[in-house]
C-alpha atoms as a PDB file:
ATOM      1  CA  UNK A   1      28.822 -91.774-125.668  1.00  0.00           C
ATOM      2  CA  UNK A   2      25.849 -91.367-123.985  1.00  0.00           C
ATOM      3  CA  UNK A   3      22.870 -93.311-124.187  1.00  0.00           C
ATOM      4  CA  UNK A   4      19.490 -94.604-121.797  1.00  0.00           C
ATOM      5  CA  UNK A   5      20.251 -97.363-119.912  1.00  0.00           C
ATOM      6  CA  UNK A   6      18.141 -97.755-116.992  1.00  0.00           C
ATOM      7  CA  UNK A   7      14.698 -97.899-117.252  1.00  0.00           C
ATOM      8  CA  UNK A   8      13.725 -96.577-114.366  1.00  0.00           C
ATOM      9  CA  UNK A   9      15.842 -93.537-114.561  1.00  0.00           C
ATOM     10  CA  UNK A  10      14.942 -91.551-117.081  1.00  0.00           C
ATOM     11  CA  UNK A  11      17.596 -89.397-119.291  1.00  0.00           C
ATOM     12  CA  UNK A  12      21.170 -90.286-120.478  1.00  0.00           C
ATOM     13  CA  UNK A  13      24.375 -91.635-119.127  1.00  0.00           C
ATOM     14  CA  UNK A  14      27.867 -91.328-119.645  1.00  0.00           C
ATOM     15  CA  UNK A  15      29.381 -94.453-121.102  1.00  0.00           C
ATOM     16  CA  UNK A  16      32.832 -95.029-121.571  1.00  0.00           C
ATOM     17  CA  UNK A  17      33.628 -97.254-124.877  1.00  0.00           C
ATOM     18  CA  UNK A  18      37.107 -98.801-125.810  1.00  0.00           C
ATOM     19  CA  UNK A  19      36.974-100.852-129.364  1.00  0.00           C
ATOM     20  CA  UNK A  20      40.138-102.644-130.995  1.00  0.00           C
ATOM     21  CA  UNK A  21      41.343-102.810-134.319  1.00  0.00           C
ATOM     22  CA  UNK A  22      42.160-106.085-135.718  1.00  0.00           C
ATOM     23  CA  UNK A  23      44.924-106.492-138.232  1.00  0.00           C
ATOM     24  CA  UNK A  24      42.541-107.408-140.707  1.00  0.00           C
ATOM     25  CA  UNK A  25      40.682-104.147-139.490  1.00  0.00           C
ATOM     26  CA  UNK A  26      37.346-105.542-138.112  1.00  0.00           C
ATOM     27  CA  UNK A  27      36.330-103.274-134.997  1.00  0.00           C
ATOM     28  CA  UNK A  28      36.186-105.319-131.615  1.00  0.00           C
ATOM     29  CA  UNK A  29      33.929-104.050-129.081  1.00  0.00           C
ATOM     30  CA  UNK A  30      36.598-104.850-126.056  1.00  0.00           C
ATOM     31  CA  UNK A  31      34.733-102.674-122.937  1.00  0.00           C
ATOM     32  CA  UNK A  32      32.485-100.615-121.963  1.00  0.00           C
ATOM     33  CA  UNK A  33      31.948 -98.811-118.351  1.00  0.00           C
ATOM     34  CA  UNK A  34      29.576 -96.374-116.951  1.00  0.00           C
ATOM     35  CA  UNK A  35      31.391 -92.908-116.257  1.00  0.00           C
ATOM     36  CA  UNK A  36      29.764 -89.679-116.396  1.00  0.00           C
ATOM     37  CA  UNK A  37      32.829 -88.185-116.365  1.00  0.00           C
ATOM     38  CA  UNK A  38      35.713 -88.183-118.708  1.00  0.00           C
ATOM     39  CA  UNK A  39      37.963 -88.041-116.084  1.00  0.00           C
ATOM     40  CA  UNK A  40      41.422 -88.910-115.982  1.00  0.00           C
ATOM     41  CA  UNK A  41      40.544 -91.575-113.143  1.00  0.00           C
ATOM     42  CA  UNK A  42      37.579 -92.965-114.865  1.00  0.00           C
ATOM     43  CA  UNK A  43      39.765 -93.552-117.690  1.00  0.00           C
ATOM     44  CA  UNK A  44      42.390 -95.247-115.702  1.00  0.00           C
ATOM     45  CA  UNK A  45      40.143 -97.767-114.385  1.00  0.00           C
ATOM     46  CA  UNK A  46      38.708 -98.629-117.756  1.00  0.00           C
ATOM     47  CA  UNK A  47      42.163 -99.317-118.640  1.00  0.00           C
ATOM     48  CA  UNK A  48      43.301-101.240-115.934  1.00  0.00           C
ATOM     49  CA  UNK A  49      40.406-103.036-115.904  1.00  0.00           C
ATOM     50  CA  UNK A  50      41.334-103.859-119.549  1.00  0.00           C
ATOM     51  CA  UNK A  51      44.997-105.062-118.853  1.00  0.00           C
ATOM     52  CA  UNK A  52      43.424-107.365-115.633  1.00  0.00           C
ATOM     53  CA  UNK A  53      41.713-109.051-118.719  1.00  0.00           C
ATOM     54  CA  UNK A  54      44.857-109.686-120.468  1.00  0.00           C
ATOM     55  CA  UNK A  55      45.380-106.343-123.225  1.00  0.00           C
ATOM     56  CA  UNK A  56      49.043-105.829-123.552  1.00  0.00           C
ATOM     57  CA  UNK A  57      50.409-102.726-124.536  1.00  0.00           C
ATOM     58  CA  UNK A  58      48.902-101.602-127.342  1.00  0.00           C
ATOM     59  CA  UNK A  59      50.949-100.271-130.883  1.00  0.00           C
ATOM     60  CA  UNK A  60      48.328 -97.317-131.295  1.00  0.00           C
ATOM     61  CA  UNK A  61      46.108 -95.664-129.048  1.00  0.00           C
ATOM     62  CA  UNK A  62      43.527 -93.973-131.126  1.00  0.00           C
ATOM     63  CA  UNK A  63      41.091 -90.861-128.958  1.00  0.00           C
ATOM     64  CA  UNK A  64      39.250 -87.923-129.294  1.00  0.00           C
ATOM     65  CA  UNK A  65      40.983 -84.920-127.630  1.00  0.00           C
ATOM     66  CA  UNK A  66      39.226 -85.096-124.384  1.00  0.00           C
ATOM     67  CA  UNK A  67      42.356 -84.409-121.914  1.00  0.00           C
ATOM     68  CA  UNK A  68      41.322 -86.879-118.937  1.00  0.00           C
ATOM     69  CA  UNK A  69      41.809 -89.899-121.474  1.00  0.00           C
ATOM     70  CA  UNK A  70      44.739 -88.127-123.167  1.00  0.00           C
ATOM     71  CA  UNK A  71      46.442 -88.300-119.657  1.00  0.00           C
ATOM     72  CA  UNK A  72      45.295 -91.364-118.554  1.00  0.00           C
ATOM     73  CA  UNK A  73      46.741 -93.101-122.417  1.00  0.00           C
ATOM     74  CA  UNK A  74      50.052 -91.803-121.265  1.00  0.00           C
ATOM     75  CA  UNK A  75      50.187 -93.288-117.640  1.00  0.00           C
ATOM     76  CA  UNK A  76      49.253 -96.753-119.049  1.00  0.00           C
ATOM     77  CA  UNK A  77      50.266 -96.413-121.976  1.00  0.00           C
ATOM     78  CA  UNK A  78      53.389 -94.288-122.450  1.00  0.00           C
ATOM     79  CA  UNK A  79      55.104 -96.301-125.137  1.00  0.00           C
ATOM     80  CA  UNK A  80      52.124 -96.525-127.228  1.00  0.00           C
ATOM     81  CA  UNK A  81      51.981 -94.254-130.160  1.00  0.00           C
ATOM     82  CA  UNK A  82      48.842 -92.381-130.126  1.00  0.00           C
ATOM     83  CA  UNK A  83      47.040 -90.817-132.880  1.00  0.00           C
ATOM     84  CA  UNK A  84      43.930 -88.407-132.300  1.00  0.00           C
ATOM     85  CA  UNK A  85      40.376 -89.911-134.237  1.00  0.00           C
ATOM     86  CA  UNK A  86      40.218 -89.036-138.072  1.00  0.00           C
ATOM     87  CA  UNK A  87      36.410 -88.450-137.501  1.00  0.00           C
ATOM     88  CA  UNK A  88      36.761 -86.445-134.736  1.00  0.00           C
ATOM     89  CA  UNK A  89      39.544 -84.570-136.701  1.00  0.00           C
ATOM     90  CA  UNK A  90      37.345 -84.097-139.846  1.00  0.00           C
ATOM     91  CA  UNK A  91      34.586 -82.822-137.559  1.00  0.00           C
ATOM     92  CA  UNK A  92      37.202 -80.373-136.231  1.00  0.00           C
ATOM     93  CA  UNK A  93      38.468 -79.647-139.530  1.00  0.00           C
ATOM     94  CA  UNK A  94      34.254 -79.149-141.074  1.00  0.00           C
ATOM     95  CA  UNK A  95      33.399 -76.782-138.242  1.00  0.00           C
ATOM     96  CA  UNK A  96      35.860 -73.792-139.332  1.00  0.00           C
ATOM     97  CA  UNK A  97      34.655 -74.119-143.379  1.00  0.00           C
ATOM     98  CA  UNK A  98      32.125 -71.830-144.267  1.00  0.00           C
ATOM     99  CA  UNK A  99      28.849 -73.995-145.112  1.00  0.00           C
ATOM    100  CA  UNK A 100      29.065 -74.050-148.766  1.00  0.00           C
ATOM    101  CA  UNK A 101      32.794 -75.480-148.822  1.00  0.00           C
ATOM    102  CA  UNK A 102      32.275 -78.502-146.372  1.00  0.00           C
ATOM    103  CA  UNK A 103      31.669 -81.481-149.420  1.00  0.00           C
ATOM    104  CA  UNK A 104      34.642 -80.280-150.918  1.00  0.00           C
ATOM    105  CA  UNK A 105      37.052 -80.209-148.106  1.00  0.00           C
ATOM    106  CA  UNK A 106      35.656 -83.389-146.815  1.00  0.00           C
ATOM    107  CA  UNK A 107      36.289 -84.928-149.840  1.00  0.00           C
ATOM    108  CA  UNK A 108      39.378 -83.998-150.041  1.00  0.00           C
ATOM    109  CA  UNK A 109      40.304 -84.455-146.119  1.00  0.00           C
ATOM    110  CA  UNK A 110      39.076 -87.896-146.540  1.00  0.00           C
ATOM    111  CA  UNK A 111      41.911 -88.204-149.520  1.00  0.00           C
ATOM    112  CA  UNK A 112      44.999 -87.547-147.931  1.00  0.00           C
END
């Protein structure tokens, strides 16, 4: 995401964002680390910096498709299932439908 953050910079910066899923399925904010760049590296140090705080390997790993986090989710993570975002699926899925078919298919995206 990208968002202001200094105030004496104007404009937007990259931040990196990792949340967690609780069984009961509340949404933990667990990190958060400046990178304009969705590199592979960048992405690596978020997660190491996450499993220095104590995160052990994780069931599912759920991402956008952006490849440097992809790659970086299998070198930490290689056991981990991983399962690309719903919402960035759906948006995937919305942006081939002609305009005047997107409520439907969401709708019925969003059932299966």
């Amino acid at each position: 995401m990208y968002e202001a953050v200094r105030k004496e910079a104007p404009g937007y910066e990259g931040i990196l964002v990792a949340w967690g899923v609780l069984a009961d399925g509340r949404k933990v904010l667990i990190h958060m680390a400046l990178g304009n760049k969705e590199s592979e590296d960048a992405w690596l140090q978020l997660l190491r910096d996450l499993v220095k705080r104590g995160l052990r390997i994780p069931v599912l790993v759920c991402s956008d498709g952006a490849p440097g986090l992809i790659k970086a989710i299998k070198r930490m993570f290689g056991r981990s299932l991983r399962q690309r975002c719903l919402m960035h699926k759906l948006q995937n899925v919305l942006s081939k439908v002609p305009e005047h078919m997107r409520d439907e298919v969401k709708s019925r995206v969003r059932a299966v």
